[in-house]
Protein backbone atom coordinates (compact mmCIF):
# COMPACT_ATOMS: atom_id res chain seq x y z
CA UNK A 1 129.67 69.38 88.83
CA UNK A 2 126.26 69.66 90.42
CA UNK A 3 126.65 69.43 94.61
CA UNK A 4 123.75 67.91 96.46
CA UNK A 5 123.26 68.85 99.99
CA UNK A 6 120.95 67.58 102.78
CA UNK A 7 120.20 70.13 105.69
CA UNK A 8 117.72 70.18 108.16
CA UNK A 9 114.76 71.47 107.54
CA UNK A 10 115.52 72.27 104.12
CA UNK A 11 115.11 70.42 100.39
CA UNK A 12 117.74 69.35 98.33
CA UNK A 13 119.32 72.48 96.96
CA UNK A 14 121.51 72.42 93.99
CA UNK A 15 124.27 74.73 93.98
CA UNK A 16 125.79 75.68 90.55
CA UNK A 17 127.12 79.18 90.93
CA UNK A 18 125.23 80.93 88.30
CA UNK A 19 122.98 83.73 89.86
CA UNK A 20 119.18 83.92 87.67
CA UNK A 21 118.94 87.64 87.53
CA UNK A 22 116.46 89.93 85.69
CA UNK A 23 116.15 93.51 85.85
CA UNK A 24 113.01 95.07 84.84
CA UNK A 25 111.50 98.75 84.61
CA UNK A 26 107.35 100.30 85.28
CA UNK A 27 106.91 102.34 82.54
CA UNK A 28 106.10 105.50 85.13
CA UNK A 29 109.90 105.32 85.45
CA UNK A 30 110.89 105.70 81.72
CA UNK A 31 108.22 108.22 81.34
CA UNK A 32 109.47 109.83 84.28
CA UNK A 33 113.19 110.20 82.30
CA UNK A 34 111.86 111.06 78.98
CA UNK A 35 109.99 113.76 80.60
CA UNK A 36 112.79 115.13 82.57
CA UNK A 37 114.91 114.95 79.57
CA UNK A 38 112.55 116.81 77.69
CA UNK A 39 112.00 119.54 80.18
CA UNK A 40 115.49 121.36 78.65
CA UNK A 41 114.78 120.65 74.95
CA UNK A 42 114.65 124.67 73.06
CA UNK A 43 111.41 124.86 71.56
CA UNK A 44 109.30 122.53 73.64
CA UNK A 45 106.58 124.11 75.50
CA UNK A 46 104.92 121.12 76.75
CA UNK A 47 103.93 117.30 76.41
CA UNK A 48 100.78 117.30 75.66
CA UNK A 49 98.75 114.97 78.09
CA UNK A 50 95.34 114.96 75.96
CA UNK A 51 91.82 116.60 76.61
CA UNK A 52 91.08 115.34 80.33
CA UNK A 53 95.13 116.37 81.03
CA UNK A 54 94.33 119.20 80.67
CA UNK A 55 91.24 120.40 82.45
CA UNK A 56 93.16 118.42 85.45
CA UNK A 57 96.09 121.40 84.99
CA UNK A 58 93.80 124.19 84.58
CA UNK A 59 92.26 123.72 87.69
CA UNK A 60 94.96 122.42 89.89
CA UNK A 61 98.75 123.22 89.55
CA UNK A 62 100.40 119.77 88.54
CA UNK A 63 104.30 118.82 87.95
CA UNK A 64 104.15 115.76 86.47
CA UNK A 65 106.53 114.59 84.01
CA UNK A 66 104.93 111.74 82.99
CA UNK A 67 102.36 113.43 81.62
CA UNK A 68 101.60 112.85 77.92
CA UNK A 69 104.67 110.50 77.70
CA UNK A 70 103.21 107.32 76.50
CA UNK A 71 105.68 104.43 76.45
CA UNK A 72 106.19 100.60 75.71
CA UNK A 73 108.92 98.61 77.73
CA UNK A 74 110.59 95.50 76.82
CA UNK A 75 113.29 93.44 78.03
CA UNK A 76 115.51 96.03 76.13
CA UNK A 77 114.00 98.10 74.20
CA UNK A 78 111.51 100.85 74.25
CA UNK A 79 109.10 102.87 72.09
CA UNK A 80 108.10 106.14 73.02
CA UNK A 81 104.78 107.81 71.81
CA UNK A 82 104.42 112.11 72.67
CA UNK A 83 101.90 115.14 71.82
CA UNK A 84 103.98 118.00 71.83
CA UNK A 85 102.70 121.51 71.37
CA UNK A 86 105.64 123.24 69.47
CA UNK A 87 106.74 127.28 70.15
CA UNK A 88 105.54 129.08 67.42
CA UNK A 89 108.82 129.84 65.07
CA UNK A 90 110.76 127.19 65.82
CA UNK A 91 112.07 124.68 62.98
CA UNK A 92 109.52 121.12 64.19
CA UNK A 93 111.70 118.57 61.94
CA UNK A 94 115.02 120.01 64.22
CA UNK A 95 113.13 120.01 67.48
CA UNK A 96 112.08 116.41 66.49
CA UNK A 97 115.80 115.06 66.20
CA UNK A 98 116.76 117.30 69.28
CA UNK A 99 113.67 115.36 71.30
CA UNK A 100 114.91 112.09 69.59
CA UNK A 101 118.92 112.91 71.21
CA UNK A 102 117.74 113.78 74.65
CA UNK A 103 115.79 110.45 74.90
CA UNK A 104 118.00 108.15 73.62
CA UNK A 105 120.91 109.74 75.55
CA UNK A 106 119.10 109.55 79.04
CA UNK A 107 117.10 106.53 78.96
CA UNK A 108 120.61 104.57 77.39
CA UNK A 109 123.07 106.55 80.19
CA UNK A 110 120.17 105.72 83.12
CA UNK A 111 118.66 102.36 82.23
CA UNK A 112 120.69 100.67 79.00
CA UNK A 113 117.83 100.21 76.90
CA UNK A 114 117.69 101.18 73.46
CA UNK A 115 115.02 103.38 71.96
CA UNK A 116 113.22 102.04 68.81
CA UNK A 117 110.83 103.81 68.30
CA UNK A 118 110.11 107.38 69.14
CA UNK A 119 106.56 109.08 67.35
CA UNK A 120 106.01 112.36 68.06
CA UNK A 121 102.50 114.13 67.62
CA UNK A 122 102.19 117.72 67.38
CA UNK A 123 99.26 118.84 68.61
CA UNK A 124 99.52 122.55 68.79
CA UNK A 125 102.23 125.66 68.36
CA UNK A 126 101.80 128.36 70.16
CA UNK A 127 103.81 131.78 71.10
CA UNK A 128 106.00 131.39 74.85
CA UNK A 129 103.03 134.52 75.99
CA UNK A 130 100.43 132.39 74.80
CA UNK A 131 101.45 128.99 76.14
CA UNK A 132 101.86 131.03 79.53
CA UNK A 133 98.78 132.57 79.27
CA UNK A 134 97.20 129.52 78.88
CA UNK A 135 98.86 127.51 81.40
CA UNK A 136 97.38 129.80 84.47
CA UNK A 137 94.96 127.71 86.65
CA UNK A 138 92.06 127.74 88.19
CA UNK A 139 94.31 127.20 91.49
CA UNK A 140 96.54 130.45 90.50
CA UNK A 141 93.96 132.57 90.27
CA UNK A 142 92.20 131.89 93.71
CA UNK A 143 95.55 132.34 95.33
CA UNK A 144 95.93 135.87 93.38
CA UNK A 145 92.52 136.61 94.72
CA UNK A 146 93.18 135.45 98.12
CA UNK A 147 96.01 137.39 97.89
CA UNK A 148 95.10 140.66 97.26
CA UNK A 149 92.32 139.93 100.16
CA UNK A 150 95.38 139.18 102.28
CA UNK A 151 96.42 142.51 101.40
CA UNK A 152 93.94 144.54 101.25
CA UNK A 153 92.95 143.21 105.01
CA UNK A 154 96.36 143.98 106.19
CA UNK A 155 96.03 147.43 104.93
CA UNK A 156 92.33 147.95 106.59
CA UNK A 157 93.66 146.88 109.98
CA UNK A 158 96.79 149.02 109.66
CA UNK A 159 93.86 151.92 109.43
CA UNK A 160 91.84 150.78 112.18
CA UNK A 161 94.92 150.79 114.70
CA UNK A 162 95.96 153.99 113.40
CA UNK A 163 92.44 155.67 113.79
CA UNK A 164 92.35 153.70 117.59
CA UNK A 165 95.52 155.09 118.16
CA UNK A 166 94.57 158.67 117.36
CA UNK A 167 90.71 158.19 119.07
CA UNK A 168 92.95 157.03 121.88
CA UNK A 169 95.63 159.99 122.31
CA UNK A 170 92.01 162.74 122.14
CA UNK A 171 90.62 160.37 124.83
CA UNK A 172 93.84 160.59 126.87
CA UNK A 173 94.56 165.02 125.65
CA UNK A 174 91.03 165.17 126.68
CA UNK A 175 91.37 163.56 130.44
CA UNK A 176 94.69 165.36 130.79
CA UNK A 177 93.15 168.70 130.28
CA UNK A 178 90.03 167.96 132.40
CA UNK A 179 92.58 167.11 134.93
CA UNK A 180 94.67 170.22 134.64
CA UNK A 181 91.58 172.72 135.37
């Protein structure tokens, strides 16, 4: 039965019991899972965020999982779109099922929706030496070079005191022996 009350202040409210409730998800938080699940899979080198990606990572150092995870969120389900670049050897249609386990497992365990779709893109394979090679930046290599500046100022100084230090003992063998005669 349906209670009417009369407060001050206030409207009628109708009290029933039932809570409304709705829980809902940004998709930066399942891209954020699918990328951390994805950061174990064997055989992945990276999720490929596209072209403009990846200048961004060349010059800066980034950590982003949600990079090049692409997905759609319902009320409870989701499809999940990924370029992958692949390491060179590895068997792609395993490495797709693996990719498919980790994402259904963590986005079911964390959130409860189910995965419909997952479409994977590979977009490149390359060796592990390669795919390290290539992910030095712009930002790594002015820190190397800064560096070895660092370094090779420390070690100029360290020569300076020590030639001070010697000038400095002659100066003072010097005024000794004047002061001796």
């Amino acid at each position: 039965m349906t209670e009417f009350t009369n407060k001050p202040n206030t409207t009628n409210v109708e009290s029933t019991g039932a809570i409304t409730k709705e829980l809902t998800y940004e998709d930066k938080v399942l891209q954020k899972i699918i990328g951390i699940a994805l950061e174990d899979v064997s055989g992945l080198l990276t999720i490929d965020g596209g072209f403009f990606s990846n200048i961004a990572e060349k010059l800066v150092n980034t950590d982003s999982t949600t990079t090049g995870v692409n997905v759609e969120v319902g009320k409870k389900q989701v499809a999940v779109d990924l370029d992958i670049v692949v390491e060179y050897g590895k068997n792609i249609p395993d490495l797709f099922e693996k990719i498919i386990q980790a994402i259904q497992k963590n986005v079911d365990d964390m959130t409860g929706l189910k995965i419909v779709e997952v479409n994977v893109n590979v977009v490149d394979v390359k060796s592990k030496e390669q795919y390290e090679e290539d992910s030095v930046t712009v930002q790594d290599r002015v820190s190397d070079i800064t560096e070895k500046a660092g370094h090779s100022v420390s070690h100029q100084t360290e020569k300076v005191k020590k030639a001070t230090s010697r000038a400095t003992e002659n100066v003072k063998d010097k005024v000794e022996s004047n002061r001796v005669e």
